[in-house]
C-alpha atoms as a PDB file:
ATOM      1  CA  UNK A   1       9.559 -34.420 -22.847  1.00  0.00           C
ATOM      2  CA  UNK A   2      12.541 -33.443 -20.666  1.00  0.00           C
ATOM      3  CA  UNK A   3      11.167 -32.883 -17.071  1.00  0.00           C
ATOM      4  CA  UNK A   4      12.837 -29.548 -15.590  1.00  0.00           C
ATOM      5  CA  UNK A   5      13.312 -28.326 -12.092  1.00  0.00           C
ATOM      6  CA  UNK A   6      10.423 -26.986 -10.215  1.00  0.00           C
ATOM      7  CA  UNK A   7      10.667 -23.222 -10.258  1.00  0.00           C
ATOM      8  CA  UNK A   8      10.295 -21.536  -7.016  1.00  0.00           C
ATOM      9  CA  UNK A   9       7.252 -19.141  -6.520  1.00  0.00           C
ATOM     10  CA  UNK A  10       9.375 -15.643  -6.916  1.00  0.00           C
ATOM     11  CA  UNK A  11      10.580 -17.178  -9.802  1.00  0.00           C
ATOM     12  CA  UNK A  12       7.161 -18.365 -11.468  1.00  0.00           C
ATOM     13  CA  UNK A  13       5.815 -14.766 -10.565  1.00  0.00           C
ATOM     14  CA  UNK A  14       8.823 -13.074 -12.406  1.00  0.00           C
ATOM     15  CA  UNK A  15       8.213 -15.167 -15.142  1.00  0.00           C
ATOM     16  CA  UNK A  16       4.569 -14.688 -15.446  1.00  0.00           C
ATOM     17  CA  UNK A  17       5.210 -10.993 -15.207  1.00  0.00           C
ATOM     18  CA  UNK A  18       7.581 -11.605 -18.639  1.00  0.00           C
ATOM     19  CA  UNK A  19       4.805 -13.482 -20.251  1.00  0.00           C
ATOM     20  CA  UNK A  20       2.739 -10.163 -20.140  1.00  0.00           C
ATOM     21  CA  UNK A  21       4.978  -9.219 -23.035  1.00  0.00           C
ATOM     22  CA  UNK A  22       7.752 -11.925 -23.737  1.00  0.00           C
ATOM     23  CA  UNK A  23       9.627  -9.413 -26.566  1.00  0.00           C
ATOM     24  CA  UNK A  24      10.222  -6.811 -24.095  1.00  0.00           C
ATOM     25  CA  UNK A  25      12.670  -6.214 -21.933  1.00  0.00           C
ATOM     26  CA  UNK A  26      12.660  -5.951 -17.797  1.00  0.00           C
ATOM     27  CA  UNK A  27      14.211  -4.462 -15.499  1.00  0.00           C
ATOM     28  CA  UNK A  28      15.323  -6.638 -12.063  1.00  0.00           C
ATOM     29  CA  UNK A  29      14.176  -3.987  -9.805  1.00  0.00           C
ATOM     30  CA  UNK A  30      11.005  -3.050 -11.632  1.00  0.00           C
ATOM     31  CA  UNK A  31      10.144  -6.997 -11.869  1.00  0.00           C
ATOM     32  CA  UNK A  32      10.688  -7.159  -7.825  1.00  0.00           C
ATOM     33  CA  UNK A  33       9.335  -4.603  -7.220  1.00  0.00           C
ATOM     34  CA  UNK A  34       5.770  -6.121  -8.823  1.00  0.00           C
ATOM     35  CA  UNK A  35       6.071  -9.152  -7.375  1.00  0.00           C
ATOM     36  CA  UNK A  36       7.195  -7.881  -3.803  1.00  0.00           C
ATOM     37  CA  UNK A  37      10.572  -9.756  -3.641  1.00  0.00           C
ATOM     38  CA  UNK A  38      14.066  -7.925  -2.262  1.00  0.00           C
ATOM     39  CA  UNK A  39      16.459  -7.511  -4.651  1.00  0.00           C
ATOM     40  CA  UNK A  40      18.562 -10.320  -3.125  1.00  0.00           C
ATOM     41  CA  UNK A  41      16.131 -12.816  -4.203  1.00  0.00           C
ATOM     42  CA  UNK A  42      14.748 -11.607  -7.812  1.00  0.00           C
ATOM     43  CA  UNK A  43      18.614 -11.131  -9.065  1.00  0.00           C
ATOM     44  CA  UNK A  44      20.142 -14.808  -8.309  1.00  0.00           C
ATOM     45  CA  UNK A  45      16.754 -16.408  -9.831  1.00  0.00           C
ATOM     46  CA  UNK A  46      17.268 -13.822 -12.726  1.00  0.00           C
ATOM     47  CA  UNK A  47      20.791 -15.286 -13.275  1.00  0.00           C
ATOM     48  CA  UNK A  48      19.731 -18.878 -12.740  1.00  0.00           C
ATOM     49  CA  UNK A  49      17.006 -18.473 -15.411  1.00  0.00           C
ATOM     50  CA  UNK A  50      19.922 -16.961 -17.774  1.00  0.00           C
ATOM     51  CA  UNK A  51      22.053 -20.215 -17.257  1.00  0.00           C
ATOM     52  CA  UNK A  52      18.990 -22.077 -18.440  1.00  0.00           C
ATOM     53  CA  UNK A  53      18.795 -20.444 -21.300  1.00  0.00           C
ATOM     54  CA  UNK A  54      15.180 -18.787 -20.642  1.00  0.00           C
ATOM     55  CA  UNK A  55      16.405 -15.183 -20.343  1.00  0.00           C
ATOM     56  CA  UNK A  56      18.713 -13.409 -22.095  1.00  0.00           C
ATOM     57  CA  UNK A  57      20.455 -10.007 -20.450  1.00  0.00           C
ATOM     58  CA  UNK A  58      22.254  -6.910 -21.914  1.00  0.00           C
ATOM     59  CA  UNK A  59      23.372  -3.732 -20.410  1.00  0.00           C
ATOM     60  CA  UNK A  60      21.241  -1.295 -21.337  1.00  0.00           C
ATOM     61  CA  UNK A  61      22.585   1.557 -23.586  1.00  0.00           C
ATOM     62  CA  UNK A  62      22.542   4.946 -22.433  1.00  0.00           C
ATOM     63  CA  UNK A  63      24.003   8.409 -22.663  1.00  0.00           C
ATOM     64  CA  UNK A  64      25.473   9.457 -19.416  1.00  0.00           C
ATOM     65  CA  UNK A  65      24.629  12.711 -19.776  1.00  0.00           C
ATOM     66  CA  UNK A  66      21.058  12.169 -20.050  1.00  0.00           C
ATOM     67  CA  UNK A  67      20.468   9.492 -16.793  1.00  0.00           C
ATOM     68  CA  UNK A  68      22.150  10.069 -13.127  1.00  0.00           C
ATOM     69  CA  UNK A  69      22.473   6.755 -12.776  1.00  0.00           C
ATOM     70  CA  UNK A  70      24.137   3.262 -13.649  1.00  0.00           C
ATOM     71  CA  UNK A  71      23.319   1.868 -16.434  1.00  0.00           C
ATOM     72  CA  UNK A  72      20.358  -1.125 -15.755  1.00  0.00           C
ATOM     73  CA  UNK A  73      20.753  -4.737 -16.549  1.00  0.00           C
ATOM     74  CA  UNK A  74      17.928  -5.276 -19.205  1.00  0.00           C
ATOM     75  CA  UNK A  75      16.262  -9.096 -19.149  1.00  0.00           C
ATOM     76  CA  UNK A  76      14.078 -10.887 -22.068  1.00  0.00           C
ATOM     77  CA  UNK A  77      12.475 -13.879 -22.238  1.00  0.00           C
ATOM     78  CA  UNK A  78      14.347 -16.551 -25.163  1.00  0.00           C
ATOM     79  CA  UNK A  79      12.260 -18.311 -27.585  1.00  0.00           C
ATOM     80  CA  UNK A  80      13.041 -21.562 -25.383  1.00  0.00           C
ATOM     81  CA  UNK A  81      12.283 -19.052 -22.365  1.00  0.00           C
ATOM     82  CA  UNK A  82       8.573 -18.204 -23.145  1.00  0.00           C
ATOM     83  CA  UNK A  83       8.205 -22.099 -23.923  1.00  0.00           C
ATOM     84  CA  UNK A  84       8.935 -23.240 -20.744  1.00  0.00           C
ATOM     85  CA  UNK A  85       7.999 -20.125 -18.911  1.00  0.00           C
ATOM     86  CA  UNK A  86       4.154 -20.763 -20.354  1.00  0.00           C
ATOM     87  CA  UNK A  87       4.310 -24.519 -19.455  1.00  0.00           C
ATOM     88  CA  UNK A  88       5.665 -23.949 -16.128  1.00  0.00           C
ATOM     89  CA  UNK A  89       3.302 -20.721 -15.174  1.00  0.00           C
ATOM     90  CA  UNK A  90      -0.196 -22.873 -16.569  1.00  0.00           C
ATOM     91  CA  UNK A  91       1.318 -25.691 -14.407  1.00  0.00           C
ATOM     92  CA  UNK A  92       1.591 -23.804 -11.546  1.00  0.00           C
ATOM     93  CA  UNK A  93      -2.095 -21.830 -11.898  1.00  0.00           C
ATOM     94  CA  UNK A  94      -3.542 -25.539 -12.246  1.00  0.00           C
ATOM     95  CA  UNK A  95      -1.894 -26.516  -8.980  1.00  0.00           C
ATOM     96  CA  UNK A  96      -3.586 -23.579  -7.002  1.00  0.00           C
ATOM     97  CA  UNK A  97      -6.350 -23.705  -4.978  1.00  0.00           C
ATOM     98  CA  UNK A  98      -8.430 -21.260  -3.821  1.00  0.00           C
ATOM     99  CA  UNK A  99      -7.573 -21.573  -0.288  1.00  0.00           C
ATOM    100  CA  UNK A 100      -4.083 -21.267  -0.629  1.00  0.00           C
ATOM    101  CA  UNK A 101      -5.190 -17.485  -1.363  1.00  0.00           C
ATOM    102  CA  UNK A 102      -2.161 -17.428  -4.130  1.00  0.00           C
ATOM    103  CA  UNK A 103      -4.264 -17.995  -6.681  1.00  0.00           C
ATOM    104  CA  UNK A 104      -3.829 -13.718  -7.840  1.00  0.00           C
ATOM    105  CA  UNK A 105      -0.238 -13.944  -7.576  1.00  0.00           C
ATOM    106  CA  UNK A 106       0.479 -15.802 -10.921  1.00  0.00           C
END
């Protein structure tokens, strides 16, 4: 088995948040907003996960007239995503420790 990259924390959170549904489709904002990162963190480790090949983005489609505002970036988990999402999430809730008081977060 190919070793990746440890993930960082905001990262496994995001992804754990994904695994609560892995078909649907996220928002950045929405996803930082649950896991109480800015915006300049959750969107680089949102493209980084796309370069892996564990999300997959789209624009989202709507009619102008009906939304006052830009249209959203949409992100889903990949098949190969919610593989290594689920390996690297367990991995991480193995690691924790009570006392680290973390142990909620993922």
């Amino acid at each position: 088995m190919v070793r990746t990259r440890r993930l960082s924390l905001p990262a496994l959170q995001a992804l754990a948040v994904m695994l609560e549904d892995p078909s649907a489709q996220y928002w950045g904002l929405a996803i930082a907003k649950r896991i109480h990162v800015p915006t300049g963190t959750i969107y680089p480790l949102l493209h980084r996960l796309e370069e892996r090949g564990w999300l997959e983005s789209a624009i989202e489609e709507q009619d102008p007239a009906e939304v006052t505002r830009p249209p959203r970036r949409l992100y889903r988990l990949t098949p190969l995503g919610v593989v290594h999402a689920r390996e690297q999430v367990a991995e991480a809730r193995r690691g924790l420790t009570p006392a680290l008081g973390t142990a909620g977060a993922l």
